[in-house]
Protein backbone atom coordinates (compact mmCIF):
# COMPACT_ATOMS: atom_id res chain seq x y z
CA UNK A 1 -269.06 64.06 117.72
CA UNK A 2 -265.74 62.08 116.74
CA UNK A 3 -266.85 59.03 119.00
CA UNK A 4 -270.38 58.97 117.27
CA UNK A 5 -269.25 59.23 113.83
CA UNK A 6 -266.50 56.01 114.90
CA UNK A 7 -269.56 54.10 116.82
CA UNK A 8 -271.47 54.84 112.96
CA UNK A 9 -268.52 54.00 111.25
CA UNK A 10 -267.73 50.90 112.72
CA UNK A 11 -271.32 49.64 112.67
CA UNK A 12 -271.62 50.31 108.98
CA UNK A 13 -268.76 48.49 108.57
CA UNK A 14 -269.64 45.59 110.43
CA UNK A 15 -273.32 45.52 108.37
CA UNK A 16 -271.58 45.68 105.23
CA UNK A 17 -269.50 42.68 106.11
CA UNK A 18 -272.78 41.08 107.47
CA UNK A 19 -274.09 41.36 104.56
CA UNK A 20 -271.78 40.60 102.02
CA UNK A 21 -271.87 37.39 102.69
CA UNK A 22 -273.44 34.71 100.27
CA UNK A 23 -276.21 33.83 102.72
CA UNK A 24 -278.24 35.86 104.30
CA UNK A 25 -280.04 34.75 107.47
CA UNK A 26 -283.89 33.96 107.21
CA UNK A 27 -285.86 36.96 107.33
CA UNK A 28 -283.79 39.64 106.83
CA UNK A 29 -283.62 41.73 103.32
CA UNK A 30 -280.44 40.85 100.97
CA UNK A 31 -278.52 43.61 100.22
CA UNK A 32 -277.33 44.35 96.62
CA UNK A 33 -273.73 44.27 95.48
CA UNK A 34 -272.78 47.67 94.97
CA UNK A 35 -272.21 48.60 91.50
CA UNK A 36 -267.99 48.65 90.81
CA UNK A 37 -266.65 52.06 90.81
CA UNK A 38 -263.15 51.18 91.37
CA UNK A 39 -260.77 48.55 92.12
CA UNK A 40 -258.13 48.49 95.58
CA UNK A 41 -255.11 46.66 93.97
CA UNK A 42 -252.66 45.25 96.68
CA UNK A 43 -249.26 44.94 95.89
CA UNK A 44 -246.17 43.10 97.87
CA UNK A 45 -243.09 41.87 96.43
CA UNK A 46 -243.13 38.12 95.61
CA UNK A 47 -241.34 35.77 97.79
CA UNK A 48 -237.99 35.67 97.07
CA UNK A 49 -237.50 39.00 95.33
CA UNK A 50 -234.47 41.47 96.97
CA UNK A 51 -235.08 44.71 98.03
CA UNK A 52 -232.29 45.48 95.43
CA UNK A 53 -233.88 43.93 92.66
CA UNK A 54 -237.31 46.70 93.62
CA UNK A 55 -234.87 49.36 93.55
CA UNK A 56 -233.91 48.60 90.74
CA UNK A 57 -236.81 49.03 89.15
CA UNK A 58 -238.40 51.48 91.33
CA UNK A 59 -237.33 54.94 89.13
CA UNK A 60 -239.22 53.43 85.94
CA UNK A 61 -242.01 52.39 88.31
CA UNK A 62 -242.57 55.69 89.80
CA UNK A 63 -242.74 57.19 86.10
CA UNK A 64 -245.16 55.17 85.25
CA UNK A 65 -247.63 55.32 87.77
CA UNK A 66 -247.40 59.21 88.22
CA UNK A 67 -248.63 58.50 84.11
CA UNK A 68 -251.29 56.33 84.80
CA UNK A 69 -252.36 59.10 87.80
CA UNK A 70 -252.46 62.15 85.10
CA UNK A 71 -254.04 59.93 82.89
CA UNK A 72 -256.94 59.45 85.84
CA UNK A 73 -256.46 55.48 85.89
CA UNK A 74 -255.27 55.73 88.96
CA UNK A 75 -257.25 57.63 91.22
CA UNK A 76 -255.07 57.26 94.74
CA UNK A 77 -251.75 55.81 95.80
CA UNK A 78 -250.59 54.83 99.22
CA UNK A 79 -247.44 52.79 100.57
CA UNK A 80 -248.73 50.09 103.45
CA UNK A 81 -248.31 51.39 106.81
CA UNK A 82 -246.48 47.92 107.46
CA UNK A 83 -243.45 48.65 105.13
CA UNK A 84 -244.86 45.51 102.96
CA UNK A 85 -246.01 46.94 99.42
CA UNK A 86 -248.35 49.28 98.36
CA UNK A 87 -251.79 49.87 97.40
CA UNK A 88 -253.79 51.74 94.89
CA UNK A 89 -257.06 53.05 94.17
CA UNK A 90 -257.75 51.95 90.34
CA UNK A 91 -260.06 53.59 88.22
CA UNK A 92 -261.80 50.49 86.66
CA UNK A 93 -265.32 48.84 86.45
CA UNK A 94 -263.98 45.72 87.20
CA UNK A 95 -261.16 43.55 88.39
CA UNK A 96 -259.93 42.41 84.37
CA UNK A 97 -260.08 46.60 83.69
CA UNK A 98 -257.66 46.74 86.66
CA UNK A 99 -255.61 44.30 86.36
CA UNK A 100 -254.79 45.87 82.08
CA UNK A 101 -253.77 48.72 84.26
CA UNK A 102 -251.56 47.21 86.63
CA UNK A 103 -249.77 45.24 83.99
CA UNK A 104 -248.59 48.18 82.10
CA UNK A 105 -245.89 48.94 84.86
CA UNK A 106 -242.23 48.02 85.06
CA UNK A 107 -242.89 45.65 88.42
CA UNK A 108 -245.42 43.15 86.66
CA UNK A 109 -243.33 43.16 83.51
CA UNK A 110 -240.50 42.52 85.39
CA UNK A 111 -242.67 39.92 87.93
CA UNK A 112 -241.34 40.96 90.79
CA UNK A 113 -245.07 41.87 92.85
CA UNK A 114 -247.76 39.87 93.77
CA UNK A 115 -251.13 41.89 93.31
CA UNK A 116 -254.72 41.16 95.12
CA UNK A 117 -257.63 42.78 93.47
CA UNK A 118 -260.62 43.74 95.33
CA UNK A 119 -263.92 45.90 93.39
CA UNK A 120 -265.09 48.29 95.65
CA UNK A 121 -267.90 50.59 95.05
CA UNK A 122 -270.97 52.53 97.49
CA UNK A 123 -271.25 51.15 100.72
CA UNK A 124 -274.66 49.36 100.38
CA UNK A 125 -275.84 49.41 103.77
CA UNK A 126 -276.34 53.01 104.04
CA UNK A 127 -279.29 52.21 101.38
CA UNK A 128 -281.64 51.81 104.78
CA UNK A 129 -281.64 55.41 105.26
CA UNK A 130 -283.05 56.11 101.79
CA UNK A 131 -285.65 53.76 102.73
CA UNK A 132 -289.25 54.45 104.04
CA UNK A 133 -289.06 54.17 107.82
CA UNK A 134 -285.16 54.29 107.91
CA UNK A 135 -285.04 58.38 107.60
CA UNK A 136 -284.97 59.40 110.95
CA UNK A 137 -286.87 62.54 111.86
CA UNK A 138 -284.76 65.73 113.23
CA UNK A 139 -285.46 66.62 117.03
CA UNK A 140 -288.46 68.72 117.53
CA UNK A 141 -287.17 72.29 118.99
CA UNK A 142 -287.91 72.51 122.70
């Protein structure tokens, strides 16, 4: 069951990337944009900033996004696997929303993090199952 929900997963995946992009082949049905329901917000230091100058910082940060968590602005929280920032789930309906967020804590005030904003929302492509012809019937009993 774990393999088939990966082999759906990464298909899905692949289709939404397919067709996200700004042209669509000839023939086949566009996609909508999903409607924003949040905002990933990337964060690494800037170039140049010391590991001293985050720690620095870091107690006031920490304050202030557990805040912004209780407050349900920010929905999720993660550090990068790779060591190099973090990332957040923002509760926002678009990227400006987000980013009035972000700037509230101590590491933009202080400039020390580069942030990349990305509006998520429903994964579109599952939208084909709701469609005539894309529910697929259950096995007749044998």
């Amino acid at each position: 069951m774990k393999s088939v929900n990966a082999i759906l997963l990464g298909v899905l995946s692949t289709a939404s990337l397919a067709f996200s992009q700004s042209a669509a082949p000839s023939g086949l049905p566009s996609i909508a944009v999903p409607k924003t329901t949040a905002v990933l917000v990337i964060e690494t230091p800037k170039q140049g900033v010391s590991f001293q100058q985050v720690m620095s910082v870091i107690p006031l940060e920490v304050r202030a996004t557990v805040k912004l968590y209780l407050d349900g602005k920010i929905r999720e929280w993660y550090s990068r696997g790779d060591g190099k920032g973090v990332v957040f789930l923002v509760d926002a309906k678009n990227e400006d929303e987000a980013r009035a967020v972000m700037e509230t804590l101590p590491f933009a005030k202080e400039q020390l993090m580069d942030a990349e904003y990305i509006p998520v929302g429903p994964l579109m492509p599952l939208r084909a199952l709701m469609a005539p012809g894309g529910q697929q019937q259950p096995p007749s009993p044998q």
